[in-house]
PDB file of N, CA and C in Angstrom:
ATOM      1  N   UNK A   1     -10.488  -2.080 -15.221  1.00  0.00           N
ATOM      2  CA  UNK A   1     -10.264  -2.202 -13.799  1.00  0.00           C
ATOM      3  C   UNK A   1      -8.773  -1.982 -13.539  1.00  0.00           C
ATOM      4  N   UNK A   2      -8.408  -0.963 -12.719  1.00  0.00           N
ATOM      5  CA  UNK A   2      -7.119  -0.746 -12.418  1.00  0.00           C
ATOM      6  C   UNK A   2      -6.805  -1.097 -10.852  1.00  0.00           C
ATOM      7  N   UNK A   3      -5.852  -1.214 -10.558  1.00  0.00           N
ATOM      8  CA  UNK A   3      -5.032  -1.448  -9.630  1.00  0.00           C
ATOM      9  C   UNK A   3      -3.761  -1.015  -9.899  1.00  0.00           C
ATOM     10  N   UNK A   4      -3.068  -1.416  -7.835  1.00  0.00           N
ATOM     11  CA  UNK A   4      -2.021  -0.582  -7.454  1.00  0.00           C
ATOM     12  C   UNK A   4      -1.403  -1.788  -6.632  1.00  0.00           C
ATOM     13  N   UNK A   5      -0.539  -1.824  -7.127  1.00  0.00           N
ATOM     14  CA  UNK A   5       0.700  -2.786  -5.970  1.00  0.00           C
ATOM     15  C   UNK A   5       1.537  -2.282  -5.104  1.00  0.00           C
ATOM     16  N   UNK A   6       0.904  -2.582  -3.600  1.00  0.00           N
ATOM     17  CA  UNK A   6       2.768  -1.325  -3.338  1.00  0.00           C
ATOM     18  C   UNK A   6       3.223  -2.367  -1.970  1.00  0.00           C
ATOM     19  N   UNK A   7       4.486  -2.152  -1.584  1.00  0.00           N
ATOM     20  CA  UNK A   7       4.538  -3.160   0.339  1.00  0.00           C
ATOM     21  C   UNK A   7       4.215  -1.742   1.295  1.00  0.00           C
ATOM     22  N   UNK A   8       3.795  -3.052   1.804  1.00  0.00           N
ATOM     23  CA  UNK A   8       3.248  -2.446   3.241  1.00  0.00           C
ATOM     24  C   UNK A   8       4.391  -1.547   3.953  1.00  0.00           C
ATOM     25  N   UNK A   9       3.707   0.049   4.186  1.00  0.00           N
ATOM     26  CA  UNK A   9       4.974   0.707   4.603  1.00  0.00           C
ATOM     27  C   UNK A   9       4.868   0.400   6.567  1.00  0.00           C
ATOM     28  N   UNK A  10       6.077   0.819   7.040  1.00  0.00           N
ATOM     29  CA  UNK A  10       6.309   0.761   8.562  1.00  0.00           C
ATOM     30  C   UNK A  10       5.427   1.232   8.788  1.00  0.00           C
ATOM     31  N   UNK A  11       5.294   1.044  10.375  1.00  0.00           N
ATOM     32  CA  UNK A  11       3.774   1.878  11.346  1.00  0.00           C
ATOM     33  C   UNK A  11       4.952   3.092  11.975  1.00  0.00           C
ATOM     34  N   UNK A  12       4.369   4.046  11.648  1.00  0.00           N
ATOM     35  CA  UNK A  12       5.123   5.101  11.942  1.00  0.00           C
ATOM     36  C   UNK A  12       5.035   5.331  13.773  1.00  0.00           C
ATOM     37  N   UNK A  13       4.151   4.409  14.271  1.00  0.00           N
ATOM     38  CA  UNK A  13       4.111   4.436  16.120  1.00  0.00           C
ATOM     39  C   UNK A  13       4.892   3.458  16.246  1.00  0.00           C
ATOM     40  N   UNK A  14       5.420   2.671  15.361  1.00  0.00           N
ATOM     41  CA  UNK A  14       6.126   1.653  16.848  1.00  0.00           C
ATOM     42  C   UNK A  14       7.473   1.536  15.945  1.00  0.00           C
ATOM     43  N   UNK A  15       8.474   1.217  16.404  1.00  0.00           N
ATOM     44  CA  UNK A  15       9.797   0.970  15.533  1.00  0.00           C
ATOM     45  C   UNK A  15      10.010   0.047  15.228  1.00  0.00           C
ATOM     46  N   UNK A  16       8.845  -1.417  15.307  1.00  0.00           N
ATOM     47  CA  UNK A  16       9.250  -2.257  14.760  1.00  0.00           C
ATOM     48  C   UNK A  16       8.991  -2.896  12.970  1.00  0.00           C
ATOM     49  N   UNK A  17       9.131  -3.727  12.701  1.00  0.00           N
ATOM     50  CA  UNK A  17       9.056  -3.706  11.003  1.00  0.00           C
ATOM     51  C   UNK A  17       7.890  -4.876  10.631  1.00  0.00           C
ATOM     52  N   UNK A  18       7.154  -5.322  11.624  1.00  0.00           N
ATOM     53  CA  UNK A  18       6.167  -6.582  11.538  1.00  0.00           C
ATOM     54  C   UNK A  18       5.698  -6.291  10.305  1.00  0.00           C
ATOM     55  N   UNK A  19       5.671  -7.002   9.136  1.00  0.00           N
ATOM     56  CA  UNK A  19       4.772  -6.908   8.087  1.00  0.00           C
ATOM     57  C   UNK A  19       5.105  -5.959   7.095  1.00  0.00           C
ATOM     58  N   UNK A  20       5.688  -5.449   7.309  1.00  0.00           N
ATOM     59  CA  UNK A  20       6.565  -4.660   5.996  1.00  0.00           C
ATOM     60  C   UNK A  20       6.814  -5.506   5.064  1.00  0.00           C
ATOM     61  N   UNK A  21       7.087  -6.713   5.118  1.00  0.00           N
ATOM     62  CA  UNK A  21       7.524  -7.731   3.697  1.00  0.00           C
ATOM     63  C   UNK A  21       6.397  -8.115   3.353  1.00  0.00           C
ATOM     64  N   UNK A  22       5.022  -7.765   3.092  1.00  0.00           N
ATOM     65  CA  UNK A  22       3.899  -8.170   2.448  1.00  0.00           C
ATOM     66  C   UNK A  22       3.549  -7.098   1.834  1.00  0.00           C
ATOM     67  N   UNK A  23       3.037  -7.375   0.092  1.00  0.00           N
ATOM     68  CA  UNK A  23       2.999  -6.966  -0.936  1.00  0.00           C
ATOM     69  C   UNK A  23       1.123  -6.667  -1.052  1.00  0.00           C
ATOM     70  N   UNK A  24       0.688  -5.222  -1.014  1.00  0.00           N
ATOM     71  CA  UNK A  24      -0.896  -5.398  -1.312  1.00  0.00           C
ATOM     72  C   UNK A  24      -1.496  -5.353  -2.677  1.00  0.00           C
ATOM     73  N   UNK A  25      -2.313  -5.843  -3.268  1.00  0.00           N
ATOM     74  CA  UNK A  25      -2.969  -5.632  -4.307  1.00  0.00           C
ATOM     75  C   UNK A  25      -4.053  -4.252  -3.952  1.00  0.00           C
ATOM     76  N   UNK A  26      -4.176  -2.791  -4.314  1.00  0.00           N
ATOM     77  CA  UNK A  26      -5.566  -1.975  -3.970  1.00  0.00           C
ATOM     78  C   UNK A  26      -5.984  -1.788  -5.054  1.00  0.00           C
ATOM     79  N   UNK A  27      -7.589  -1.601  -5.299  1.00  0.00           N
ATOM     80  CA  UNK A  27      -7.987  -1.038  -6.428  1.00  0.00           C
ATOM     81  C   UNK A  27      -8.353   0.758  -6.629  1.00  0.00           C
ATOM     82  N   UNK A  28      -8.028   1.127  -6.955  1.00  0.00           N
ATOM     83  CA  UNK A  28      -8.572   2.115  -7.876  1.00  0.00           C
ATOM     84  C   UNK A  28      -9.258   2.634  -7.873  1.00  0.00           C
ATOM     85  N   UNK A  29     -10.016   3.734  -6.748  1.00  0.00           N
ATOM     86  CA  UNK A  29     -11.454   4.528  -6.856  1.00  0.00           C
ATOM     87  C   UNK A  29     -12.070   3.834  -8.362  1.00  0.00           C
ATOM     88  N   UNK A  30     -13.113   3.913  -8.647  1.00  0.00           N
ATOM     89  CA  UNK A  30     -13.780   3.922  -9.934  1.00  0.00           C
ATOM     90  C   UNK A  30     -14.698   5.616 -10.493  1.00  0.00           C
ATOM     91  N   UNK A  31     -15.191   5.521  -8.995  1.00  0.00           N
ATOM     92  CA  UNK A  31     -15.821   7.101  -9.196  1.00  0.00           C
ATOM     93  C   UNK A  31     -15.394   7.802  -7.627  1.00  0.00           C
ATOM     94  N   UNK A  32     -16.004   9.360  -7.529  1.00  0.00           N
ATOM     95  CA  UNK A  32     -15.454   9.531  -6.862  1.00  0.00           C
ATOM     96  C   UNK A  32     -16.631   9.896  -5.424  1.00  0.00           C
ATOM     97  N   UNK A  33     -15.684  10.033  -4.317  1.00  0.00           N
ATOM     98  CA  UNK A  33     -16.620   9.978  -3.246  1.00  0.00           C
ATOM     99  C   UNK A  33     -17.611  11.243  -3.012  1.00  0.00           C
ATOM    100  N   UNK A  34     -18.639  10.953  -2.535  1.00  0.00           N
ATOM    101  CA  UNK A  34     -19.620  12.344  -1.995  1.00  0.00           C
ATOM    102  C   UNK A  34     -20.216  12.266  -0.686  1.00  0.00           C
ATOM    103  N   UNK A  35     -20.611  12.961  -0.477  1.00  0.00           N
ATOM    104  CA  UNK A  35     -21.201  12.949   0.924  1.00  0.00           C
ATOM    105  C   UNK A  35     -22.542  12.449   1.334  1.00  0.00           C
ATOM    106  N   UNK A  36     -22.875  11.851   2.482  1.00  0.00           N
ATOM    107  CA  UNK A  36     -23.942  11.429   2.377  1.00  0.00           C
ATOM    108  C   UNK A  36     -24.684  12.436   3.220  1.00  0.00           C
ATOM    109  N   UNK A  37     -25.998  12.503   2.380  1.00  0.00           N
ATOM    110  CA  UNK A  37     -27.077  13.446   2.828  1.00  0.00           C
ATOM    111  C   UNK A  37     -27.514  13.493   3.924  1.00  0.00           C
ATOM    112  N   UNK A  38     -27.694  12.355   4.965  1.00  0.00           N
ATOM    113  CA  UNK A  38     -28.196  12.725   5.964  1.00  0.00           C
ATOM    114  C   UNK A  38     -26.827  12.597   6.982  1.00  0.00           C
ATOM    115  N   UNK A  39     -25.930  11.492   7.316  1.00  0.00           N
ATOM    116  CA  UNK A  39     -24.408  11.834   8.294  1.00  0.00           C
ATOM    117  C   UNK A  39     -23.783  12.594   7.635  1.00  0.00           C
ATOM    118  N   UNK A  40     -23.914  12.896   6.819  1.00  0.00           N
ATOM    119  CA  UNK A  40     -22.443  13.678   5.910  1.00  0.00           C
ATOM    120  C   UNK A  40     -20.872  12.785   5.485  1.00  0.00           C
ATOM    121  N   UNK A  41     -20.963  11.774   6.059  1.00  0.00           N
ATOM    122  CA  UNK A  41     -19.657  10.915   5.907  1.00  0.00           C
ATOM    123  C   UNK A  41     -19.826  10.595   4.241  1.00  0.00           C
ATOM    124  N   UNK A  42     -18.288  10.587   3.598  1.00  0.00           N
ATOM    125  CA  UNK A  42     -17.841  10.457   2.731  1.00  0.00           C
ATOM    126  C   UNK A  42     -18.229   8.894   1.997  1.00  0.00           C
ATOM    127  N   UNK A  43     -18.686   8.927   1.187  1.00  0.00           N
ATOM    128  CA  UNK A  43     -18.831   7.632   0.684  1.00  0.00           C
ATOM    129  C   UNK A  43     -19.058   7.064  -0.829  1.00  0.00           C
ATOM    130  N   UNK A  44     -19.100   5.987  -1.620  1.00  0.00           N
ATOM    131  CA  UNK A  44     -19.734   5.748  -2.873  1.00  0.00           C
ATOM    132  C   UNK A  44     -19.959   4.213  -2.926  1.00  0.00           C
ATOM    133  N   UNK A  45     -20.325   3.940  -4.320  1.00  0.00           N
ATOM    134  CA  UNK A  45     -20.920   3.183  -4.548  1.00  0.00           C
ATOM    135  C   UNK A  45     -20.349   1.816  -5.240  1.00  0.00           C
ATOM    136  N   UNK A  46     -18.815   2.513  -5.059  1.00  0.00           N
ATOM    137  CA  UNK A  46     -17.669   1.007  -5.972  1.00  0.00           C
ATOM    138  C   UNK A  46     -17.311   0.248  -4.686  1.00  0.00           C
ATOM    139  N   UNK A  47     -17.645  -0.909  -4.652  1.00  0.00           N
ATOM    140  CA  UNK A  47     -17.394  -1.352  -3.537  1.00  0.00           C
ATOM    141  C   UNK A  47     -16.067  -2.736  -3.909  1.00  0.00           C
ATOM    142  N   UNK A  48     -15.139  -2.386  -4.889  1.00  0.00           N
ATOM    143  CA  UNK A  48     -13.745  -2.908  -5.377  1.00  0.00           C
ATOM    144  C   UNK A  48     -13.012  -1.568  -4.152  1.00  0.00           C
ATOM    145  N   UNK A  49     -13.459  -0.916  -3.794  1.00  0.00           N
ATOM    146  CA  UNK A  49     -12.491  -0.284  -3.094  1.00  0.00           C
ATOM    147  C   UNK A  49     -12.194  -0.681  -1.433  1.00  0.00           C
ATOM    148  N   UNK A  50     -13.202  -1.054  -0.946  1.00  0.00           N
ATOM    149  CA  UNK A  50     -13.086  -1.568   0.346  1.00  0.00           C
ATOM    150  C   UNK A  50     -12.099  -3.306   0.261  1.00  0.00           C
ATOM    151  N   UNK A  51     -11.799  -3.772  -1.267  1.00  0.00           N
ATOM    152  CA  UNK A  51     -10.939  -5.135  -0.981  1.00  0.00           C
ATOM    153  C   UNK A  51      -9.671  -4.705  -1.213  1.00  0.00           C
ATOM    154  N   UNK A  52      -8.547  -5.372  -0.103  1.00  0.00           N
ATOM    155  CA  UNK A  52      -7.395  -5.045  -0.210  1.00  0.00           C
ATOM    156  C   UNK A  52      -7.106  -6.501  -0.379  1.00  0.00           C
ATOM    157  N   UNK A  53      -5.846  -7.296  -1.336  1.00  0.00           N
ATOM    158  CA  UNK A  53      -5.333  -8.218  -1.023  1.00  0.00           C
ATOM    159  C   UNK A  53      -3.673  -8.403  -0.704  1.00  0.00           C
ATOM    160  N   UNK A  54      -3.491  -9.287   0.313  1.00  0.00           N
ATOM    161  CA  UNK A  54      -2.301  -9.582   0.086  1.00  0.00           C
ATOM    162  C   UNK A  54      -1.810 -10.674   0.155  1.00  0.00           C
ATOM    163  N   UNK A  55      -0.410 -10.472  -0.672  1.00  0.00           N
ATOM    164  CA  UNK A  55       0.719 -11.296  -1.133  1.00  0.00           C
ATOM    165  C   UNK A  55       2.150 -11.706  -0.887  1.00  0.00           C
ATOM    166  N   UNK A  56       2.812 -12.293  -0.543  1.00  0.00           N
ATOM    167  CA  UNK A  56       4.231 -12.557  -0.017  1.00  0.00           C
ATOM    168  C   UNK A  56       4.731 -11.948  -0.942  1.00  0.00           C
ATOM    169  N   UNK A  57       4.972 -11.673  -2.105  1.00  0.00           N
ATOM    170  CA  UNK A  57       5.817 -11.189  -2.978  1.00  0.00           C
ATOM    171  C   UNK A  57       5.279 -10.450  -3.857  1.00  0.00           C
ATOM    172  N   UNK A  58       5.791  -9.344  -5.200  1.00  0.00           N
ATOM    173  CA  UNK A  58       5.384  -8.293  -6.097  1.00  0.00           C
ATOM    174  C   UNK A  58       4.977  -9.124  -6.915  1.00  0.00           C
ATOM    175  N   UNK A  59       5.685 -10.394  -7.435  1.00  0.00           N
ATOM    176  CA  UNK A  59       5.745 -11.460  -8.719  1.00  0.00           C
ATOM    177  C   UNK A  59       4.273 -11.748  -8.356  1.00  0.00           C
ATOM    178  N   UNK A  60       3.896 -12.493  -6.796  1.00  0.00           N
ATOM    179  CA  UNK A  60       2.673 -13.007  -6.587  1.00  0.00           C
ATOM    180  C   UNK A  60       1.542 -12.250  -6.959  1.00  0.00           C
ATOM    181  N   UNK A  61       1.383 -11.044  -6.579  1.00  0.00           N
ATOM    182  CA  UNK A  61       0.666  -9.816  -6.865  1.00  0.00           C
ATOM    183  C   UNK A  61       0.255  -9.562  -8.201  1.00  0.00           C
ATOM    184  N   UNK A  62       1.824  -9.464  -9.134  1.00  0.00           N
ATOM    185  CA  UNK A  62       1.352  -9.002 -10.639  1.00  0.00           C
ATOM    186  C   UNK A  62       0.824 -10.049 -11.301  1.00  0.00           C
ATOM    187  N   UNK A  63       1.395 -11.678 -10.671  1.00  0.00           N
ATOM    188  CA  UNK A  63       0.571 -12.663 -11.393  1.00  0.00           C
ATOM    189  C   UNK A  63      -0.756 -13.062 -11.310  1.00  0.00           C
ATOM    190  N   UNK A  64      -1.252 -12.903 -10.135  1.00  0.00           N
ATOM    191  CA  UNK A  64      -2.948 -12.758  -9.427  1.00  0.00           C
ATOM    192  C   UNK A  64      -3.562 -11.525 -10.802  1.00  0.00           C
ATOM    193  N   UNK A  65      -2.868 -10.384 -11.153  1.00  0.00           N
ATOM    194  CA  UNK A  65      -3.383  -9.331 -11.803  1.00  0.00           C
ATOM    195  C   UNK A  65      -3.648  -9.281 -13.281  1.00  0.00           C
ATOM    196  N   UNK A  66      -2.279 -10.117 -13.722  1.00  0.00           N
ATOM    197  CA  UNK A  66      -2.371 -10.660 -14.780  1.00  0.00           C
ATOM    198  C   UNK A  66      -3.323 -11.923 -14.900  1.00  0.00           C
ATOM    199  N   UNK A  67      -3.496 -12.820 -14.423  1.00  0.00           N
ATOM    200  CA  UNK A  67      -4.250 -13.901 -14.510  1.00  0.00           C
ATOM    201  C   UNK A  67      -6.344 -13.276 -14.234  1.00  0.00           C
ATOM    202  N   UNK A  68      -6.567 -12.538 -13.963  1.00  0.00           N
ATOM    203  CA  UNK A  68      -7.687 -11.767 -13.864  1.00  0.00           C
ATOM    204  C   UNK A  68      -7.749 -10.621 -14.673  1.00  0.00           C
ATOM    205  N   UNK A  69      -6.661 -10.329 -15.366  1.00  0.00           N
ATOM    206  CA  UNK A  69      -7.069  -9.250 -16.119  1.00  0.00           C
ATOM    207  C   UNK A  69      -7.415  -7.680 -15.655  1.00  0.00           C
ATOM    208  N   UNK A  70      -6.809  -7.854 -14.062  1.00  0.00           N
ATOM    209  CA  UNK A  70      -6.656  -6.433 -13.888  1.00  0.00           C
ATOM    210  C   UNK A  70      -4.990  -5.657 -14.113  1.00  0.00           C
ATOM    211  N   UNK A  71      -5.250  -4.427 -14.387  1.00  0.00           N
ATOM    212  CA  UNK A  71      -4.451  -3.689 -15.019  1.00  0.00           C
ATOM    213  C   UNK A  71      -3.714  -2.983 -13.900  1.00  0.00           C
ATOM    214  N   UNK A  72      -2.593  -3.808 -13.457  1.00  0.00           N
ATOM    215  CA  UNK A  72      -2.145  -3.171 -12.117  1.00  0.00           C
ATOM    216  C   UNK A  72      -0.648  -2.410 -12.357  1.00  0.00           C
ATOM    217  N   UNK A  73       0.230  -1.345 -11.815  1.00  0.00           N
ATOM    218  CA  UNK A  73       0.703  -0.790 -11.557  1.00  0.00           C
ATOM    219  C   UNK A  73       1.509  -0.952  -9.914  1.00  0.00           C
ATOM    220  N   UNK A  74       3.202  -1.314 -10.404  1.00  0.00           N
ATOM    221  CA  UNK A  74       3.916  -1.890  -9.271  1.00  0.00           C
ATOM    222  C   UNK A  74       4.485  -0.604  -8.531  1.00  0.00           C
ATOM    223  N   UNK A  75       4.516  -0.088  -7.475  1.00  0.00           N
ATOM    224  CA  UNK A  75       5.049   0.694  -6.547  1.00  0.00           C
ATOM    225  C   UNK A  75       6.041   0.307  -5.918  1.00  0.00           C
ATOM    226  N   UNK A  76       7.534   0.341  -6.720  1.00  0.00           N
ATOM    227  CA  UNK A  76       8.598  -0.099  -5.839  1.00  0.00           C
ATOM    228  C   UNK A  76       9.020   1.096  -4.675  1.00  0.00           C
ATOM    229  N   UNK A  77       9.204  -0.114  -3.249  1.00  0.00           N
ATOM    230  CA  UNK A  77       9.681   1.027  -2.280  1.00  0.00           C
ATOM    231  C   UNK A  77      11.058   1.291  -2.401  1.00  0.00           C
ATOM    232  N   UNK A  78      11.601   2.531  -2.581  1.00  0.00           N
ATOM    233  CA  UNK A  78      12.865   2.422  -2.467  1.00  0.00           C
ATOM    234  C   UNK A  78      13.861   2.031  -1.308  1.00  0.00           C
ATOM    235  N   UNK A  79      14.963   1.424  -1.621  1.00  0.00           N
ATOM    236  CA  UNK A  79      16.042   1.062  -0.947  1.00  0.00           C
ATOM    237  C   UNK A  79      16.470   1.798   0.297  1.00  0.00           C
ATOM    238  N   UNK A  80      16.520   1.663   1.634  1.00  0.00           N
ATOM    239  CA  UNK A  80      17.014   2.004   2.522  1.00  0.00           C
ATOM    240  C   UNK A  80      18.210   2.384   2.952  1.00  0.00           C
ATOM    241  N   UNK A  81      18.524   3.466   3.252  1.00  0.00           N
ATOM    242  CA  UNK A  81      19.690   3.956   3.561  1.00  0.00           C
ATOM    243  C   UNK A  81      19.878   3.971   5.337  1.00  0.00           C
ATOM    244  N   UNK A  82      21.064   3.234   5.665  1.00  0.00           N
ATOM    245  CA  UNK A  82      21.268   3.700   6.762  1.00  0.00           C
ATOM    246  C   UNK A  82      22.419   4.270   7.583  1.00  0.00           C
ATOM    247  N   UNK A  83      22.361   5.495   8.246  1.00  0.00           N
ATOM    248  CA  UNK A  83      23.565   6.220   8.061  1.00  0.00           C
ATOM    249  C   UNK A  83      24.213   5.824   9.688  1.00  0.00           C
ATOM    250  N   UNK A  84      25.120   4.580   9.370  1.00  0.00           N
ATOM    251  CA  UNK A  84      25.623   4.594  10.602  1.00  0.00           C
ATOM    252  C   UNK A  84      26.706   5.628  11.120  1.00  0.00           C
ATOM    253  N   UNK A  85      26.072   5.803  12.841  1.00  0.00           N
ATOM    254  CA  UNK A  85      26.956   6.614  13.319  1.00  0.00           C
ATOM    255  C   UNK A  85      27.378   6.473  15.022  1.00  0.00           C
ATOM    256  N   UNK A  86      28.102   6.249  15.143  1.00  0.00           N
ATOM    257  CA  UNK A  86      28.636   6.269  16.645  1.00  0.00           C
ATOM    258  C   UNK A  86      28.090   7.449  17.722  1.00  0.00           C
ATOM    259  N   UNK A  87      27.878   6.878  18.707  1.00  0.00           N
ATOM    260  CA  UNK A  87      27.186   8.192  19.583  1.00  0.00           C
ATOM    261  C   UNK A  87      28.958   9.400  20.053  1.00  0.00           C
ATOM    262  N   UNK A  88      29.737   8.789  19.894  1.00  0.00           N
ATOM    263  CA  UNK A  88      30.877   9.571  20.168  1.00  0.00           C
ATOM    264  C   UNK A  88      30.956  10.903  19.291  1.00  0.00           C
ATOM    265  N   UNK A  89      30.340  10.441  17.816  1.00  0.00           N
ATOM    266  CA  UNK A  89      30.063  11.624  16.764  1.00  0.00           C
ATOM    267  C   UNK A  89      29.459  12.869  17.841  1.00  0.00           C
ATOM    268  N   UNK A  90      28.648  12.680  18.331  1.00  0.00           N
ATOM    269  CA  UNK A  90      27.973  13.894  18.976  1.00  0.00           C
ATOM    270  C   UNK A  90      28.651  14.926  19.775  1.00  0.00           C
ATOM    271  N   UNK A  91      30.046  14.313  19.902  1.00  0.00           N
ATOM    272  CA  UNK A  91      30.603  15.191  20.945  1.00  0.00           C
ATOM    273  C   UNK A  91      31.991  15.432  20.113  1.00  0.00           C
ATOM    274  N   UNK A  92      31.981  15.684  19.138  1.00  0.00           N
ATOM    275  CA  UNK A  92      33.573  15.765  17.978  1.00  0.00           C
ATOM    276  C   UNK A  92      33.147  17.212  17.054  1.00  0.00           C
TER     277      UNK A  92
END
């Protein structure tokens, strides 16, 4: 059983950062999806994929993973850069 740790990235519609500091546990397709015969919508039969969990922290996450014996993989987000600049720049 594999898993994926990663934080919650920004909502790319709104500029604010609500919830970005929570850490998810996802699992791992097991097999892969097909279509269903009569809607056609995409679907299967591992149903570890529809649970997401989350965690205040990465530590909390890998220890939940370790303590169950799933085989998880940490997704650090990288570090933020921010390029301050004066609106006066625009006119120099």
């Amino acid at each position: 059983m594999q898993a994926r740790i990663f934080q919650r990235p920004k909502n790319a519609m709104q500029s604010g950062k609500a919830r970005t500091d929570e850490w998810i546990l996802e699992f791992v397709p097991a097999e892969a999806k097909k279509p269903d015969p009569l809607m056609g919508w995409a679907g299967s039969g591992d149903t570890r994929e529809q649970v997401r969990l989350n965690f205040a922290t990465a530590d909390a996450a890998k220890a939940y993973a370790d303590k169950y014996g799933i085989e998880a993989i940490v997704h650090r987000t990288p570090p933020k850069k921010l390029k301050i600049q004066a609106y006066a720049d625009n006119f120099r």
